[in-house]
N, C-alpha and C. Protein backbone atom coordinates (compact mmCIF):
# COMPACT_ATOMS: atom_id res chain seq x y z
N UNK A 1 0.19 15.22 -1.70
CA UNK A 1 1.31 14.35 -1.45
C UNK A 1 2.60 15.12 -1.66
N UNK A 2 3.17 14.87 -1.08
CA UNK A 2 4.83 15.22 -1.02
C UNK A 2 6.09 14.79 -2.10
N UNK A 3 6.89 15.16 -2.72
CA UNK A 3 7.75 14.95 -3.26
C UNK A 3 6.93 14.30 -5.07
N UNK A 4 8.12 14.29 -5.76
CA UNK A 4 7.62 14.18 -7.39
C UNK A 4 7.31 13.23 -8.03
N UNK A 5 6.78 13.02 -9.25
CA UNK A 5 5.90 11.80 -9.70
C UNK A 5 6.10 11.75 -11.07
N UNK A 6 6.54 10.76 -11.63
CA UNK A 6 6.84 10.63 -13.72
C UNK A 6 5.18 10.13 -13.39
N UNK A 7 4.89 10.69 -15.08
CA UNK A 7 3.88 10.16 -15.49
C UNK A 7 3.79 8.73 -15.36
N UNK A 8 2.80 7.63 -15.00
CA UNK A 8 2.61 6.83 -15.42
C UNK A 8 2.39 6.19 -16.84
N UNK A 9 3.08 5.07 -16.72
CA UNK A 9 3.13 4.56 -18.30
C UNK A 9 2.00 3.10 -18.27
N UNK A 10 1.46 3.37 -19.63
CA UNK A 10 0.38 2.26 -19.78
C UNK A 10 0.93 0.95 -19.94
N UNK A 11 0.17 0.06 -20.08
CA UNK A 11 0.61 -1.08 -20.53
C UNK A 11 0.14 -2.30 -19.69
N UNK A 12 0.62 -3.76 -19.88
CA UNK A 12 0.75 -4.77 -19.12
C UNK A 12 1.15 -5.56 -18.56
N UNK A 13 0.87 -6.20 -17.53
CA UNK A 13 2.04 -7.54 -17.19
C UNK A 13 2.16 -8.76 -18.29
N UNK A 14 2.79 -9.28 -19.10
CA UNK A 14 2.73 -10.25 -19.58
C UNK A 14 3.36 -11.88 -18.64
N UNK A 15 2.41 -12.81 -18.66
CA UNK A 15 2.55 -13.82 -17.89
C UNK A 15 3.06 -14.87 -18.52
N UNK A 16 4.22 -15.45 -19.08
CA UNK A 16 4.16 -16.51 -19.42
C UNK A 16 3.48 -17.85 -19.61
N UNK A 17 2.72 -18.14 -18.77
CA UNK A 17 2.29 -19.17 -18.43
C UNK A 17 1.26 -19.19 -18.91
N UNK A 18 0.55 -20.56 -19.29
CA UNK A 18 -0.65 -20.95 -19.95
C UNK A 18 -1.64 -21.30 -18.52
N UNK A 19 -2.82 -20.86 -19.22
CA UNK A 19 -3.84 -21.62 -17.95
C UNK A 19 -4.13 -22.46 -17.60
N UNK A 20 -4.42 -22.80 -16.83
CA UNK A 20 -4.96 -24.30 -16.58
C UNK A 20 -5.69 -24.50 -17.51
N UNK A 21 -5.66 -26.48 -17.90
CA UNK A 21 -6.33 -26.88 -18.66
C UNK A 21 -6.52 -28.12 -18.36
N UNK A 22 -7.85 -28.53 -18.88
CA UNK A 22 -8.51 -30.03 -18.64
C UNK A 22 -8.94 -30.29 -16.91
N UNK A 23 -9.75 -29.80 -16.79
CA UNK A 23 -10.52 -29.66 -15.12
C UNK A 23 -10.97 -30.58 -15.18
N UNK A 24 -11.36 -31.61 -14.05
CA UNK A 24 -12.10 -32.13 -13.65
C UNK A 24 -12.39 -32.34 -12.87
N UNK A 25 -13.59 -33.42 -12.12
CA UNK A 25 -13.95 -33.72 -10.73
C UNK A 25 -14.63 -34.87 -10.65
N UNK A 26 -13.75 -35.58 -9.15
CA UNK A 26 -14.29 -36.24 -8.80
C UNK A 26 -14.64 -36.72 -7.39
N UNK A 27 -16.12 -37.32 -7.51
CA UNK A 27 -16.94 -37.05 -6.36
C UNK A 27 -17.34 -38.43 -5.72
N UNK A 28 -16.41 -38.74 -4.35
CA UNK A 28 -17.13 -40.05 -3.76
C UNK A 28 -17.18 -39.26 -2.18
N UNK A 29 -18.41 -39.62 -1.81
CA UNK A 29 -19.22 -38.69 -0.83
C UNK A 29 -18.29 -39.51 0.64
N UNK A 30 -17.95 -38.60 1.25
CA UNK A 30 -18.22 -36.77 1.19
C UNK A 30 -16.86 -36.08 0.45
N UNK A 31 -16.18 -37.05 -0.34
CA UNK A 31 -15.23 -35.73 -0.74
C UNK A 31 -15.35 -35.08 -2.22
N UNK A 32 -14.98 -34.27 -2.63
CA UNK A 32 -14.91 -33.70 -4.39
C UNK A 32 -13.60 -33.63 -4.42
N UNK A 33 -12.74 -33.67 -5.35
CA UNK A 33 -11.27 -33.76 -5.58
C UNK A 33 -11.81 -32.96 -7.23
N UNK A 34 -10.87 -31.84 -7.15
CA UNK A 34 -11.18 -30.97 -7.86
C UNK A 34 -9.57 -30.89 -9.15
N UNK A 35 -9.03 -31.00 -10.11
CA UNK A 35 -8.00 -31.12 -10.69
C UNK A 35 -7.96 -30.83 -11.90
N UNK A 36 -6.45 -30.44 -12.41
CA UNK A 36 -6.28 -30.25 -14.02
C UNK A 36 -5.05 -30.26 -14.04
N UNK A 37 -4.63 -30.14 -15.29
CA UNK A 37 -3.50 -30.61 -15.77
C UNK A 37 -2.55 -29.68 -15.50
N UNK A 38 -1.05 -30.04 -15.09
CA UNK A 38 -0.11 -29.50 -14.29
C UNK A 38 0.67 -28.02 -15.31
N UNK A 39 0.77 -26.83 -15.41
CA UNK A 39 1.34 -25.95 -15.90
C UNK A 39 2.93 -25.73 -15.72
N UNK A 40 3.86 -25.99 -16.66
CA UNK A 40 5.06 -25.63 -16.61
C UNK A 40 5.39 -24.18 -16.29
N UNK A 41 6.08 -23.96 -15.00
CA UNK A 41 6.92 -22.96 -14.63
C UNK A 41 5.54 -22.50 -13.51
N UNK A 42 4.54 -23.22 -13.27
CA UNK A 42 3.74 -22.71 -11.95
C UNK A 42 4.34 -23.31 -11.29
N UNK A 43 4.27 -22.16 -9.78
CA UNK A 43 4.91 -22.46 -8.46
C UNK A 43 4.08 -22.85 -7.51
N UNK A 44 2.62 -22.30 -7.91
CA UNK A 44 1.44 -22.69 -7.20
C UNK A 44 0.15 -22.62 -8.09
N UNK A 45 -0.74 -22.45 -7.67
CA UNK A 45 -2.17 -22.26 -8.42
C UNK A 45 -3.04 -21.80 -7.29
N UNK A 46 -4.24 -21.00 -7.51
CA UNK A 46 -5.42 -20.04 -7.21
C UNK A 46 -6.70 -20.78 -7.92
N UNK A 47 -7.36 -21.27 -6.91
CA UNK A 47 -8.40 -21.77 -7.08
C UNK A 47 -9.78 -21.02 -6.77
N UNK A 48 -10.70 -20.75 -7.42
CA UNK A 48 -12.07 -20.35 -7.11
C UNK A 48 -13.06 -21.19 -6.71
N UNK A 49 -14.01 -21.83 -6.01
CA UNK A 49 -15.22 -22.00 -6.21
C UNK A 49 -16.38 -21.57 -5.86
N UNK A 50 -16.80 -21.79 -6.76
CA UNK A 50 -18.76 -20.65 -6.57
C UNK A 50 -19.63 -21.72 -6.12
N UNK A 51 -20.22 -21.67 -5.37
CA UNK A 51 -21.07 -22.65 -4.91
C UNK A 51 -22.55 -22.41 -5.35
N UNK A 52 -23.30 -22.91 -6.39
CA UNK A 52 -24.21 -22.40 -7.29
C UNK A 52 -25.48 -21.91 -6.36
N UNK A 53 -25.91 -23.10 -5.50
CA UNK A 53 -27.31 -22.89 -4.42
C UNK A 53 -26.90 -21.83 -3.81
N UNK A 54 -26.14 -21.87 -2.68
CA UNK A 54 -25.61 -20.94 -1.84
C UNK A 54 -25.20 -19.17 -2.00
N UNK A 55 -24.47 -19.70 -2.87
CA UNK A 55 -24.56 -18.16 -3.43
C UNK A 55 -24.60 -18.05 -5.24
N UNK A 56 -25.91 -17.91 -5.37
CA UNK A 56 -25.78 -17.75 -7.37
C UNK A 56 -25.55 -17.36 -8.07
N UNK A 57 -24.94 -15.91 -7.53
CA UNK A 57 -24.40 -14.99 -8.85
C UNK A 57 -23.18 -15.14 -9.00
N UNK A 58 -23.22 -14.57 -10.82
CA UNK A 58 -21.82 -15.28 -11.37
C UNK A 58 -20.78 -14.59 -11.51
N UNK A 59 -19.40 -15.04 -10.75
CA UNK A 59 -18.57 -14.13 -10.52
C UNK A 59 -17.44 -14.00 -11.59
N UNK A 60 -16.78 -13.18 -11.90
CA UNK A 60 -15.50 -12.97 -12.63
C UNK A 60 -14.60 -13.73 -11.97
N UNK A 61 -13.99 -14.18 -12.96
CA UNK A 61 -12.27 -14.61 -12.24
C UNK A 61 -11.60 -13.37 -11.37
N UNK A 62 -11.56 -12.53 -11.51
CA UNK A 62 -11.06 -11.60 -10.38
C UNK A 62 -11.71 -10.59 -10.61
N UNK A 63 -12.16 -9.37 -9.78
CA UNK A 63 -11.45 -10.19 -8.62
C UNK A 63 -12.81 -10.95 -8.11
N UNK A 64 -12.53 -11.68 -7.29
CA UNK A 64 -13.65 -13.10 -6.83
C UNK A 64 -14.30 -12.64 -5.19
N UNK A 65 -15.50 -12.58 -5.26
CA UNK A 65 -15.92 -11.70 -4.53
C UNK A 65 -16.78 -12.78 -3.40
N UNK A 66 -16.05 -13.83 -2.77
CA UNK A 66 -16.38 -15.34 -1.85
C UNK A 66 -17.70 -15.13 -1.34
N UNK A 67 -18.71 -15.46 -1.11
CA UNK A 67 -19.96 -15.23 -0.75
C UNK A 67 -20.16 -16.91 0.18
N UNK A 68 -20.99 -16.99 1.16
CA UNK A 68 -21.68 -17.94 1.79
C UNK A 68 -21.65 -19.29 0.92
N UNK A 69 -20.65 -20.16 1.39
CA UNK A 69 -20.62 -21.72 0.51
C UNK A 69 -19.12 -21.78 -0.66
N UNK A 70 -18.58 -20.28 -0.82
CA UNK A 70 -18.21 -20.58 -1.85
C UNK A 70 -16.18 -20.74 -1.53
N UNK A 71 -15.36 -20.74 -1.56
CA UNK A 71 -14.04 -21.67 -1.67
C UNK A 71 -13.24 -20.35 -2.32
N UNK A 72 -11.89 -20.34 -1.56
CA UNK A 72 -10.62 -19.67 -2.45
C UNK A 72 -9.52 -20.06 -1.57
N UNK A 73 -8.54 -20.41 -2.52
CA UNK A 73 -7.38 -20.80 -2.13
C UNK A 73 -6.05 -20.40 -2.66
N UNK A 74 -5.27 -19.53 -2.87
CA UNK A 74 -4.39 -18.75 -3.13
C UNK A 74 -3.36 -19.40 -3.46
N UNK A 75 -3.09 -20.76 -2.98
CA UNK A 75 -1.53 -21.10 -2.70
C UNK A 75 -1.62 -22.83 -2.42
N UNK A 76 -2.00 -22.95 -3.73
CA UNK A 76 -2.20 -24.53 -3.80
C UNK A 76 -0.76 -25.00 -4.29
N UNK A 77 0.05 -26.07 -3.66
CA UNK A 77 1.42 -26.04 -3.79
C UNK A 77 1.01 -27.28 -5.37
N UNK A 78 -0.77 -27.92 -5.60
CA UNK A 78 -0.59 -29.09 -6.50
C UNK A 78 -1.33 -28.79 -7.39
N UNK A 79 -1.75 -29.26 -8.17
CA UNK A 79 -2.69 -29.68 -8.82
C UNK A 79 -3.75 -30.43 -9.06
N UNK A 80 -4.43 -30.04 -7.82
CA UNK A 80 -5.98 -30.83 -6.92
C UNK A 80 -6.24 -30.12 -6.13
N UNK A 81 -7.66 -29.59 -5.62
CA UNK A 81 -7.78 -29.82 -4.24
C UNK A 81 -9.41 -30.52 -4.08
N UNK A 82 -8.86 -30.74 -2.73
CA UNK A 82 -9.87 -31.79 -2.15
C UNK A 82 -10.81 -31.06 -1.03
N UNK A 83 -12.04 -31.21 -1.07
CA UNK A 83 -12.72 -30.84 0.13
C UNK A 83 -14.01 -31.36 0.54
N UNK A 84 -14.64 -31.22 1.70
CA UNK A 84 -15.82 -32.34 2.18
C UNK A 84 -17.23 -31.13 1.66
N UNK A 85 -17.86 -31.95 1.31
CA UNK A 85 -19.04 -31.59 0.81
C UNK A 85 -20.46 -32.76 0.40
N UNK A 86 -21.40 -32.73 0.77
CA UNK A 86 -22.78 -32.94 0.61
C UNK A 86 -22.84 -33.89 -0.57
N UNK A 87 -24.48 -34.31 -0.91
CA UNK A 87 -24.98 -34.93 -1.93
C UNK A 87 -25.30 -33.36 -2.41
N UNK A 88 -26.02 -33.74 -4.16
CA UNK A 88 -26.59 -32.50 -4.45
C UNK A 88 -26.52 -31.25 -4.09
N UNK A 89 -25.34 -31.23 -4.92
CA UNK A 89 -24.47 -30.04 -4.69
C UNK A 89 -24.19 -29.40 -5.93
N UNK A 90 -23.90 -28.47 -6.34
CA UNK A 90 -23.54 -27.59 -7.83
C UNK A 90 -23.12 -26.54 -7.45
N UNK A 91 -21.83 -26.68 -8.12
CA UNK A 91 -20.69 -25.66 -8.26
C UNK A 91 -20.28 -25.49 -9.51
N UNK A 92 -19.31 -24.22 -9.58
CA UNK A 92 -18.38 -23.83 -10.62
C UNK A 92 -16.79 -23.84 -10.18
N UNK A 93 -16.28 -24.11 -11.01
CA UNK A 93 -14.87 -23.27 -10.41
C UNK A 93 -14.03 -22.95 -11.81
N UNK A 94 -12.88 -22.79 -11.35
CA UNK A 94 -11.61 -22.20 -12.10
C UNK A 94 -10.14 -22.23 -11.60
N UNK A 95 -9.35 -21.78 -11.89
CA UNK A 95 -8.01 -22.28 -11.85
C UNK A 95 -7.42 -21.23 -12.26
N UNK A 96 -6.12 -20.53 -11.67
CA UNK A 96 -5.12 -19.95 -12.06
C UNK A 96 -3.72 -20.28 -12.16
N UNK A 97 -2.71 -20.53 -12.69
CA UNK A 97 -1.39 -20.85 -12.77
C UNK A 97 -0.71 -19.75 -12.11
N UNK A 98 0.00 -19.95 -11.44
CA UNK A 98 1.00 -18.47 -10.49
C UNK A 98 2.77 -19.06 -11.06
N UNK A 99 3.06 -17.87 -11.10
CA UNK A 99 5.17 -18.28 -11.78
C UNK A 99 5.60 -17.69 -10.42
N UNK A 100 6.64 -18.02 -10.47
CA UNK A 100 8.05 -17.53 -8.78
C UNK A 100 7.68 -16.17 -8.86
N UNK A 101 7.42 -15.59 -10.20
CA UNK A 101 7.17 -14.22 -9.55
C UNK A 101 5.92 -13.35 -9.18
N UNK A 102 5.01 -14.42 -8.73
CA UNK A 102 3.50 -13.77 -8.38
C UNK A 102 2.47 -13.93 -8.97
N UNK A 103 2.92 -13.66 -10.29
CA UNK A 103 2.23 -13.24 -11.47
C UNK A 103 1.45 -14.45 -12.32
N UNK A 104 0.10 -14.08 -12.27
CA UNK A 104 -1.15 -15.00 -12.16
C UNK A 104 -1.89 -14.82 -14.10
N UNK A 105 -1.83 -16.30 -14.27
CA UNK A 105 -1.97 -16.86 -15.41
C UNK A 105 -3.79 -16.20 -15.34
N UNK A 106 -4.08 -16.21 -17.18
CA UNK A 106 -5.55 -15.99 -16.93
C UNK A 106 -5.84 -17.39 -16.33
N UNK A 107 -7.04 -16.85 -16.62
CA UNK A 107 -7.89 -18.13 -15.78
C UNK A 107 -8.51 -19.53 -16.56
N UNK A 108 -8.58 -20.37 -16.15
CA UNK A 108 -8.97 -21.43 -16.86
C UNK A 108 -10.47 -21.43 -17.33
N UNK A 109 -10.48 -22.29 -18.12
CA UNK A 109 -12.37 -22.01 -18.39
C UNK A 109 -13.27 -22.38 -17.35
N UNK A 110 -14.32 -22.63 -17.03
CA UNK A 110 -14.76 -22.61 -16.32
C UNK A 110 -15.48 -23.79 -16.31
N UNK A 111 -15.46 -24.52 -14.70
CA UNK A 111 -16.28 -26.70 -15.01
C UNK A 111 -17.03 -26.16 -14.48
N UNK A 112 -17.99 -27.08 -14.30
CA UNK A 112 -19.50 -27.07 -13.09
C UNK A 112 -19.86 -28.59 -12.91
N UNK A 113 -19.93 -28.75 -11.57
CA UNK A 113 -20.03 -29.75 -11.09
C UNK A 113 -21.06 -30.14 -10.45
N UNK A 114 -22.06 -31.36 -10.10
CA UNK A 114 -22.95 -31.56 -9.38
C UNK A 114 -22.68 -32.94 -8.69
N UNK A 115 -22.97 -32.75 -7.55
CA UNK A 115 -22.58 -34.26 -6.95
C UNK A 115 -23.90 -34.66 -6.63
N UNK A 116 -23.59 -35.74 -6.64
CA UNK A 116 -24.97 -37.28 -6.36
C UNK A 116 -24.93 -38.01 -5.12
């Protein structure tokens, strides 16, 4: 490469923001409405879901590696999302908080859901 380079310096991003908290779901067929409690100073939220049958192995919060059945959404302006899905069904998901400046809250714990 061309032209000069400072050492890189270690360290981290620190995020203000707390993670999502208090997930839940609810399921009247065919929809799941997926939600938690709203984070001060998120501009959006990053949603995961793993779809347990479909694809079973268990993924990290990031990076999230979408497989056959399974959900990501980058740029949820709320705190829900909604989508059509089956009886007997089992999933996981998670939640990220995002601030104006990009920068992505850990991740929430993790629900699992089965619909009836």
């Amino acid at each position: 490469m061309n032209g000069s380079w400072s050492e890189a310096k270690g360290g981290s991003v620190n995020c203000p923001l707390k993670y999502p908290m208090y997930l839940t779901a609810k399921y009247e067929y065919p929809y799941l409405t997926l939600s938690w409690r709203a984070v001060d100073g998120a501009v959006r939220y990053a949603i995961r879901i793993d779809d347990a049958v479909r694809s079973p192995g268990v993924f990290s919060p990031i990076p999230f590696d979408a497989d056959k059945g399974d959900r990501l959404n980058d740029n949820l302006p709320t705190n829900s999302y909604t989508f059509k899905v089956g009886r007997e069904r089992q999933f996981s998901f998670w939640v990220h908080a995002i601030d104006k400046y990009g920068v992505w809250s850990n991740s929430s714990k993790w629900a699992y859901i089965t619909t009836k």
